[in-house]
Protein backbone atom coordinates (compact mmCIF):
# COMPACT_ATOMS: atom_id res chain seq x y z
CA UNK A 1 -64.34 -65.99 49.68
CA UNK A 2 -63.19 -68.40 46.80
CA UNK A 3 -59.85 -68.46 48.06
CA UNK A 4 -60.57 -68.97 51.51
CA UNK A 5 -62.59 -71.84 50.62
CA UNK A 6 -59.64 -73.36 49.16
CA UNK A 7 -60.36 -72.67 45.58
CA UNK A 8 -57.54 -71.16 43.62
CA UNK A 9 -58.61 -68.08 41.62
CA UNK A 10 -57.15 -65.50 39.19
CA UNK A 11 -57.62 -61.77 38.44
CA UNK A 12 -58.37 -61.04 35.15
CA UNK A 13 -56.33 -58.33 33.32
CA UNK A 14 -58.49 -56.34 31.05
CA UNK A 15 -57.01 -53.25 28.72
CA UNK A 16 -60.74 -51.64 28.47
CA UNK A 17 -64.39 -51.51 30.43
CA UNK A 18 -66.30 -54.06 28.35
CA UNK A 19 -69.45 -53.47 30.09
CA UNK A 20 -69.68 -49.98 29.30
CA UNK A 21 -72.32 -48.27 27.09
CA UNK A 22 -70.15 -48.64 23.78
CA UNK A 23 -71.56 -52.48 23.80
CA UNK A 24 -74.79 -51.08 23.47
CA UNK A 25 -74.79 -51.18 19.53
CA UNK A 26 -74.29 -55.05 19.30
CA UNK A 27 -77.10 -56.32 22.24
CA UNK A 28 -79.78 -56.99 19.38
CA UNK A 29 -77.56 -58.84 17.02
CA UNK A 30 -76.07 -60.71 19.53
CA UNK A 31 -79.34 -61.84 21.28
CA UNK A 32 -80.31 -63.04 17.74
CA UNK A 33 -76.97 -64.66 16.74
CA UNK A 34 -77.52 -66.56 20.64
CA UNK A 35 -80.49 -67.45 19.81
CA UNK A 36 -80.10 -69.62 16.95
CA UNK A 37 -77.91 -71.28 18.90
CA UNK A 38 -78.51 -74.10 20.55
CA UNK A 39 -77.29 -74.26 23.91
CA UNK A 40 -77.42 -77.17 27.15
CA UNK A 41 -76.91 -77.16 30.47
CA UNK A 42 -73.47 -77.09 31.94
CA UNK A 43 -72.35 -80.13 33.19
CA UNK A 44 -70.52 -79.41 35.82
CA UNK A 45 -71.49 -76.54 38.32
CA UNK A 46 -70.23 -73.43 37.15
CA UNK A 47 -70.47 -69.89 39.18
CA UNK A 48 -72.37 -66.93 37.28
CA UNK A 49 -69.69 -63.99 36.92
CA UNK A 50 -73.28 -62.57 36.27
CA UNK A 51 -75.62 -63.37 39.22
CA UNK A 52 -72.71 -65.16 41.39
CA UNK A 53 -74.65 -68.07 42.12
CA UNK A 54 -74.90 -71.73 40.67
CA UNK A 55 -78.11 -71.46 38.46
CA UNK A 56 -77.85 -74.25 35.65
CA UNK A 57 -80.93 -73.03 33.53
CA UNK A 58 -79.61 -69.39 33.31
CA UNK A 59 -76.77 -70.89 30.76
CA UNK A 60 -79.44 -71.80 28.01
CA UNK A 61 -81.32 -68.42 28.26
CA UNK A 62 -80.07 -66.20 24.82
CA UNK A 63 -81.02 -63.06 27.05
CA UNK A 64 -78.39 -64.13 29.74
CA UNK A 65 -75.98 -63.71 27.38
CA UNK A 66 -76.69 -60.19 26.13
CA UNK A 67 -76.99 -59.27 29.72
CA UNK A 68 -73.46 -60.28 30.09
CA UNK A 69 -72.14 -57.91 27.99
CA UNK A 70 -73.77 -54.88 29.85
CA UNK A 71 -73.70 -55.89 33.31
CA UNK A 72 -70.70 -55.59 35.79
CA UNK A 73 -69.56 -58.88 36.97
CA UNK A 74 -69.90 -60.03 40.56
């Protein structure tokens, strides 16, 4: 849909499933390390690999993060 909308876009070449179960182990300490951090808002509109919509509040959530690490992208 990207491309047909004019926007140029790129497959990503990946050697291994990063999403898979073997990520499980590092969820906690990564939600932690996240959330010390201190994260904004985007400035300008960026698609979710996660959700595959424009959702500027997502980006500051710690627990988005984690998520991405489990979930398949869109």
């Amino acid at each position: 849909l990207l491309e047909e909308g004019g926007v140029r876009v790129r497959r990503l070449r990946v050697s291994d499933a990063f999403h898979s179960g073997l990520m499980d182990g590092v969820l906690e300490e990564l939600g932690s390390v996240v959330g010390g951090l201190s994260l904004g808002r985007p400035v300008v509109p960026v698609v979710s690999t996660l959700t595959g919509v424009i959702d500027e509040e997502q980006w500051s959530d710690p627990g988005y993060w984690v998520r991405q690490v489990r979930e398949p992208v869109c």
